[in-house]
Protein backbone atom coordinates (compact mmCIF):
# COMPACT_ATOMS: atom_id res chain seq x y z
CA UNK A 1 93.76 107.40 75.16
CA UNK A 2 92.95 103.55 74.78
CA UNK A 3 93.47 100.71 76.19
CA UNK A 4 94.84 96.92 75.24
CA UNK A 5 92.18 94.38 75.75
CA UNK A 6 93.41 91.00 77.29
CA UNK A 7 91.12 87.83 77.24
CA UNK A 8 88.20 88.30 80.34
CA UNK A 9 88.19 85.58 82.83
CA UNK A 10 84.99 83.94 83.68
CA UNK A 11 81.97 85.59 84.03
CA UNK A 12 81.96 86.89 87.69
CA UNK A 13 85.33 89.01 88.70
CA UNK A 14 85.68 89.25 92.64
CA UNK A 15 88.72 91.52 94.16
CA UNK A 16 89.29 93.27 96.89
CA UNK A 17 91.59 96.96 97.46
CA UNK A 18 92.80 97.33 101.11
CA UNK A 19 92.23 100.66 103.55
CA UNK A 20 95.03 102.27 105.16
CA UNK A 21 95.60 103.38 109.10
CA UNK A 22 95.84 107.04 107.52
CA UNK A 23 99.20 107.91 106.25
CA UNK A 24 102.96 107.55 107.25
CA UNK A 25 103.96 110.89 106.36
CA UNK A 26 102.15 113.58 104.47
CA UNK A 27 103.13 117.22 103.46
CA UNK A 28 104.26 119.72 100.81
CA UNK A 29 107.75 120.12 99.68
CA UNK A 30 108.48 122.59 97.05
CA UNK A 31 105.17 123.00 95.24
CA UNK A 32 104.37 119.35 95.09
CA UNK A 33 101.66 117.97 97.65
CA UNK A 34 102.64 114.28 98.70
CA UNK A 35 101.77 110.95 101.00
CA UNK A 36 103.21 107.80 101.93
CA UNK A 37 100.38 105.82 102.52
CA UNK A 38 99.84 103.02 105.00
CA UNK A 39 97.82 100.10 103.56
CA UNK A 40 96.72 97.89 105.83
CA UNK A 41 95.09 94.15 106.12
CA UNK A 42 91.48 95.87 105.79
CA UNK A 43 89.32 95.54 102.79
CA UNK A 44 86.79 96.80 100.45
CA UNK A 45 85.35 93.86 98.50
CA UNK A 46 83.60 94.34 94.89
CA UNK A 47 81.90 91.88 92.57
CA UNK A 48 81.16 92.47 88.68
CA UNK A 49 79.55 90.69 86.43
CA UNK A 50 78.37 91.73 82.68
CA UNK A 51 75.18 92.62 82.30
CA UNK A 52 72.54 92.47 78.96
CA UNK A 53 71.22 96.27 79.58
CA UNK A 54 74.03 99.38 78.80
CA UNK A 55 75.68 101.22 81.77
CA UNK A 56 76.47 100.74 85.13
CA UNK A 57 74.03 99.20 87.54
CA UNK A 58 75.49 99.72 90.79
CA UNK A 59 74.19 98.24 94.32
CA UNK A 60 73.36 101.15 96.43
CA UNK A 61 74.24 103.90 93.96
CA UNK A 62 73.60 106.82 96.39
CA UNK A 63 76.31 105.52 98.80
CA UNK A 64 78.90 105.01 95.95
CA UNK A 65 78.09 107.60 93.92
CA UNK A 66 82.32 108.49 93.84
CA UNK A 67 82.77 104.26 92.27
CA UNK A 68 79.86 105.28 89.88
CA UNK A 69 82.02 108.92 88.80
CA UNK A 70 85.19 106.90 88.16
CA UNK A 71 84.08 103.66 86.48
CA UNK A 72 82.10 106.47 84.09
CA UNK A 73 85.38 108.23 83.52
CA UNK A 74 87.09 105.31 83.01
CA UNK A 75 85.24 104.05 80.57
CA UNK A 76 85.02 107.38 78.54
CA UNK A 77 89.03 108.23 78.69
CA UNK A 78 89.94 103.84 78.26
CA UNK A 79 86.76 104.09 75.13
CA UNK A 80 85.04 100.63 76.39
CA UNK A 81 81.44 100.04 76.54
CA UNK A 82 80.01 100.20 80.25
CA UNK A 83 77.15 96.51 80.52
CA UNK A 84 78.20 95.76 84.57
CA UNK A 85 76.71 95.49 87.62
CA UNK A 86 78.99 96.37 90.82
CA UNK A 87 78.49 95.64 94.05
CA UNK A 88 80.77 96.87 96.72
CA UNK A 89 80.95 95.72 100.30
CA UNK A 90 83.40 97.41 102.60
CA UNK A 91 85.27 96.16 106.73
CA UNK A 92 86.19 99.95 106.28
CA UNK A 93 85.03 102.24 108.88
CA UNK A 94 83.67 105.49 106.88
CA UNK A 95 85.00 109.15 107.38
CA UNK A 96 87.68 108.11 109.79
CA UNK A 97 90.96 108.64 107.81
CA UNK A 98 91.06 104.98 106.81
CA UNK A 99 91.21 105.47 102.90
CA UNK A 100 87.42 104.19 102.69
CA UNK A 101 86.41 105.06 99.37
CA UNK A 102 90.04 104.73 98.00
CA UNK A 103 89.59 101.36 98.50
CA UNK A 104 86.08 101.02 97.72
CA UNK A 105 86.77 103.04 94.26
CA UNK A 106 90.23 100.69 93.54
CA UNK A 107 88.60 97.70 94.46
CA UNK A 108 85.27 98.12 91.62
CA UNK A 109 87.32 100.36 89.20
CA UNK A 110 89.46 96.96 88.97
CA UNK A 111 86.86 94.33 89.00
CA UNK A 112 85.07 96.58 85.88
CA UNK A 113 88.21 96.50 83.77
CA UNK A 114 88.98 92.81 84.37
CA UNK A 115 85.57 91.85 83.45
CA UNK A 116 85.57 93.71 80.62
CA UNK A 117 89.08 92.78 79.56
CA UNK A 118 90.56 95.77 79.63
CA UNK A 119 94.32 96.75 81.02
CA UNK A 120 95.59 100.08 81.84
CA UNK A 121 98.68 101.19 84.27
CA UNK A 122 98.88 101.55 87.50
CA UNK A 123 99.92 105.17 86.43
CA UNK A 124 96.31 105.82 84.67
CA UNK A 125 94.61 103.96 87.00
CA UNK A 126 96.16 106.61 89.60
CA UNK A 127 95.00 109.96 87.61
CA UNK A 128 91.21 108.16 86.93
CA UNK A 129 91.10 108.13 91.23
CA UNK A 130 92.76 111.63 91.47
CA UNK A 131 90.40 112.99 88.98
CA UNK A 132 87.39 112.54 91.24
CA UNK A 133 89.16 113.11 94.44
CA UNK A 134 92.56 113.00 96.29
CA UNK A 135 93.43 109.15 96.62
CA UNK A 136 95.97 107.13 99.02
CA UNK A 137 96.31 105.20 95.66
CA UNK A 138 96.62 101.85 97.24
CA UNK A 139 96.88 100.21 94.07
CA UNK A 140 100.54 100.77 94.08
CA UNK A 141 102.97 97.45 94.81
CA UNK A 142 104.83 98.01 98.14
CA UNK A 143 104.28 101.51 100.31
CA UNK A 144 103.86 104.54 97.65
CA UNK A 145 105.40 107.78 97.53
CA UNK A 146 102.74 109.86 95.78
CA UNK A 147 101.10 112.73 94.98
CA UNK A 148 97.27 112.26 96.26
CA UNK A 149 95.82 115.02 94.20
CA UNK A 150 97.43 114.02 90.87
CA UNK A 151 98.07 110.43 91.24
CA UNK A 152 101.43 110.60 89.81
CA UNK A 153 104.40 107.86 91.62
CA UNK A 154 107.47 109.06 93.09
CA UNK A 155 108.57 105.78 94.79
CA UNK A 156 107.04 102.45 95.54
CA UNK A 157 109.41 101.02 98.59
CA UNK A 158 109.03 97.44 99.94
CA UNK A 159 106.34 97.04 103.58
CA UNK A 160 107.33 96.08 106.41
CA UNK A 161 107.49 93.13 107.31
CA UNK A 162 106.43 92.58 111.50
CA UNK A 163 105.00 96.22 111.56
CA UNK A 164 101.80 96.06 113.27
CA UNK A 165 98.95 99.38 114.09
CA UNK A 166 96.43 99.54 116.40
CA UNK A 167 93.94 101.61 115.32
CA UNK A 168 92.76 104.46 117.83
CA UNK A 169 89.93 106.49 116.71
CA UNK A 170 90.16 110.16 118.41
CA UNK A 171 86.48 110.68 118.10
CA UNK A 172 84.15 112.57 115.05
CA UNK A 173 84.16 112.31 111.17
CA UNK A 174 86.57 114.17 108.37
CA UNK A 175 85.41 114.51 105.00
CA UNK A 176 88.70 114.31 102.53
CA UNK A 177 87.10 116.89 100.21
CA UNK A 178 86.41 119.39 103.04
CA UNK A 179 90.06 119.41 104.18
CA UNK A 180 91.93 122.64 104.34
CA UNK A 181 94.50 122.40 102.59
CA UNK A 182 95.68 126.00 102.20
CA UNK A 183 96.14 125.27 106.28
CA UNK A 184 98.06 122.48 105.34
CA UNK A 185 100.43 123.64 103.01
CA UNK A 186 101.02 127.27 105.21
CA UNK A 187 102.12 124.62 108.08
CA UNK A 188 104.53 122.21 105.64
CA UNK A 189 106.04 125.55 103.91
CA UNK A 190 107.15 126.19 107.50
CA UNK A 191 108.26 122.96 108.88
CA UNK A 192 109.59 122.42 105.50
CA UNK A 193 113.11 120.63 106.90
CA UNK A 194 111.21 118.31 109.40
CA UNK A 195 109.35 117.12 106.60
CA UNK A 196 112.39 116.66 104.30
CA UNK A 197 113.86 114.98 107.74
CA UNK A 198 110.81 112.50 107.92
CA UNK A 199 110.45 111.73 104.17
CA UNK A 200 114.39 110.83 104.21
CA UNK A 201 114.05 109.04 107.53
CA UNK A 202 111.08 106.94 106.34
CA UNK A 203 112.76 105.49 103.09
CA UNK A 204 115.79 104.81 105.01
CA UNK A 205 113.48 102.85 107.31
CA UNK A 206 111.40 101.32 104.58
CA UNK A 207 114.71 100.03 102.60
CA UNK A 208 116.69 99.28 105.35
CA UNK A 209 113.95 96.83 106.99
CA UNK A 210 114.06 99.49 110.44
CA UNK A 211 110.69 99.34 111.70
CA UNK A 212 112.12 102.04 114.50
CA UNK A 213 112.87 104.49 111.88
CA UNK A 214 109.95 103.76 110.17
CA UNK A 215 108.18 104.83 113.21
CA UNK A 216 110.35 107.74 114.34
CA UNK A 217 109.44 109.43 111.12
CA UNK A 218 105.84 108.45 110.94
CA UNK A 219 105.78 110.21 114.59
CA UNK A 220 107.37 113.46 113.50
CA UNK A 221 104.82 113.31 110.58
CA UNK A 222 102.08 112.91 112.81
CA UNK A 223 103.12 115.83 115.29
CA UNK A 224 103.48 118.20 112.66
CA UNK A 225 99.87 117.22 111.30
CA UNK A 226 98.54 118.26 114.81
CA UNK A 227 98.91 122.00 113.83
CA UNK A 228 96.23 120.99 111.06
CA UNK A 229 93.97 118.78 112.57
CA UNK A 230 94.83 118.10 116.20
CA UNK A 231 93.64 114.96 117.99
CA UNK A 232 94.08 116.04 121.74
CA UNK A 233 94.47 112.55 122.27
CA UNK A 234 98.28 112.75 120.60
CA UNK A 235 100.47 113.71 123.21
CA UNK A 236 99.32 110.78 126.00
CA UNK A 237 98.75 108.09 123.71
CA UNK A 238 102.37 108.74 122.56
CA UNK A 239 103.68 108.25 126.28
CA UNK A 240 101.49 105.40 127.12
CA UNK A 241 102.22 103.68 123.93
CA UNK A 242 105.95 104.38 124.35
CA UNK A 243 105.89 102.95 127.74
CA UNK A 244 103.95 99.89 126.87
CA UNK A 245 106.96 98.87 124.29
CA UNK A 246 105.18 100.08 120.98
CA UNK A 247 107.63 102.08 118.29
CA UNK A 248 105.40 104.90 117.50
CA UNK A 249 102.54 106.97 116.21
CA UNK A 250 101.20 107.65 112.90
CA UNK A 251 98.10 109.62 111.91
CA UNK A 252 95.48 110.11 109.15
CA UNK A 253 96.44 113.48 108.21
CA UNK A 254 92.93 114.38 106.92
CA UNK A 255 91.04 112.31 109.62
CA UNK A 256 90.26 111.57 113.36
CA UNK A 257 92.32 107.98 113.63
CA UNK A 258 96.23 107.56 115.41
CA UNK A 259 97.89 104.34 114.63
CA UNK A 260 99.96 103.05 117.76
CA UNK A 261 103.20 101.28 115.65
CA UNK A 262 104.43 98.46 116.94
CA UNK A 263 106.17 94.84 116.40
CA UNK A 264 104.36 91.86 115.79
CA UNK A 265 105.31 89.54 118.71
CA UNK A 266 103.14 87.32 121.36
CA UNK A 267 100.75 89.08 121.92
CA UNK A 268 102.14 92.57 122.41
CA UNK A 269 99.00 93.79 120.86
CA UNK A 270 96.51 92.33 123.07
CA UNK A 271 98.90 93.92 125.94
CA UNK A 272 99.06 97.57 124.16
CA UNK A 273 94.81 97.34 123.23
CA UNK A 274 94.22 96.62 127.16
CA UNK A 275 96.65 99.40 128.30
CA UNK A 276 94.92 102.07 126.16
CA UNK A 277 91.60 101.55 127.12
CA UNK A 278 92.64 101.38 130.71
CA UNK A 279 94.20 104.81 130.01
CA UNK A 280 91.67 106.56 128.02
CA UNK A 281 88.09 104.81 128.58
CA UNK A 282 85.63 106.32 126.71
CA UNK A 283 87.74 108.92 124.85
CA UNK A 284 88.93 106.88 122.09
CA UNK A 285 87.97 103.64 120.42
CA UNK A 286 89.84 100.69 118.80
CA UNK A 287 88.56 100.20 115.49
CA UNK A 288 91.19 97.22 114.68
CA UNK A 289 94.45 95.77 115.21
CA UNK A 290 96.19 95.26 111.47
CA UNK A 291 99.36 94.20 109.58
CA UNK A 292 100.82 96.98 107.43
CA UNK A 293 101.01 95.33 104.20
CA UNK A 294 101.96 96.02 100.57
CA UNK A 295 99.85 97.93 98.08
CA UNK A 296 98.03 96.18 95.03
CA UNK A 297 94.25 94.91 94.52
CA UNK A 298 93.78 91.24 94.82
């Protein structure tokens, strides 16, 4: 494999790759493991710049050690000499379902190819992230269809456009790696039509501009991850959020956060923030209020 170099811009390359408020729906539908991911206005920021001495100097290499794996396969697979430092800082909360290090990894995989002039697919760029672990691949225009292990695009469908989360975190940590997946796929094999029923009902929603459908499927999605990974949480925050006016509930599938879905209006979010803490004190946290956006490092 190679790649085309273009002309590098100046010296120092800045972008950022945004998080996600875990997934819209997630599953396993004949054979093929899938997510429609969720990017939201939350960011991992890098900054490259060539360096005189060979390889990668990276700021805080234990931390990023994932950034380090991928800009090293990159570089091997795309056959382009590795002289950059990286330096990554994150908004992300960590091991929360929030697509942390997919955003951390997008954001300086990016930066290192720009610097060095060097332009690859979206496509490749998705297998390099896959390759060193499953991805919410928010590199992708729009809201993308994808498989997270492989990195391959089914669909890229246009974001909403006044669909706002509020970001509840259940409580504890999930690593993506330690995920059981076998679980997983036992409980989509079974609830195999509700899943073809939210995957259909979500790219009506998506096309059509339907933030309710959007959020009616995102909510079956997120019920039938709570035979996975459960967040007791669910069930109450779904009435309480309902009652306050918001559309729905979405999940990260392989972490501890629920998104509360609703439209962006006055400020129905300042309302729906106050009611949940009222409700559930202590028990959860609000780690942020966000847009849902459109894919793509900027």
């Amino acid at each position: 494999m190679h790649a085309d170099l273009v002309e590098a811009p100046s010296r120092v390359t800045r972008l950022k790759a945004p998080g996600t408020c875990g997934e819209l729906v997630q599953g396993h539908i004949d054979g093929q493991d899938f997510l429609v991911n969720c990017p939201i206005d939350l960011y991992a920021h890098a900054r490259v710049e060539p360096s005189d001495r060979p390889g990668l100097q990276l700021h805080d290499a234990p931390r990023f050690a994932k950034i380090r794996d991928t800009v090293t396969l990159a570089a091997h697979e795309l056959m382009f000499e590795l002289r950059h430092r990286v330096e990554v800082h994150s908004e992300i909360p960590r091991g929360k379902g929030l697509a942390s290090s997919t955003a951390d990894i997008s954001a300086a995989l990016a930066a290192v190819l720009r610097s060095g002039g060097v332009r690859t697919s979206p496509q490749v760029f998705a297998r390099l992230l896959t390759e060193v672990e499953p991805s919410d691949c928010t590199h992708f225009d729009g809201i993308a269809h994808v498989n997270h292990l492989t990195g391959d695009l089914y669909e890229s469908m246009p974001a909403p456009e006044r669909l706002r989360v509020l970001v509840v975190d259940c409580g504890g940590e999930v690593d993506t790696l330690s995920f059981d997946r076998d679980k997983a796929r036992s409980v989509y094999r079974a609830c195999r039509g509700r899943i073809v029923e939210a995957v259909e009902g979500l790219k009506r929603g998506l096309h059509a501009r339907c933030d309710e459908w959007v959020a009616q499927a995102a909510t079956l999605s997120a019920r039938i991850s709570q035979d996975i990974l459960p967040k007791p949480q669910f069930e109450a925050l779904l009435a309480v959020a309902s009652e306050a006016g918001a559309l729905g509930i979405n999940c990260a599938h392989s972490g501890s956060v629920l998104g509360v879905l609703y439209r962006q209006r006055d400020d129905a979010g300042e309302r729906l923030q106050a009611r949940v803490l009222r409700e559930f004190g202590a028990s959860v946290s609000i780690l942020g209020d966000h847009r849902i956006i459109a894919g793509g490092v900027r």
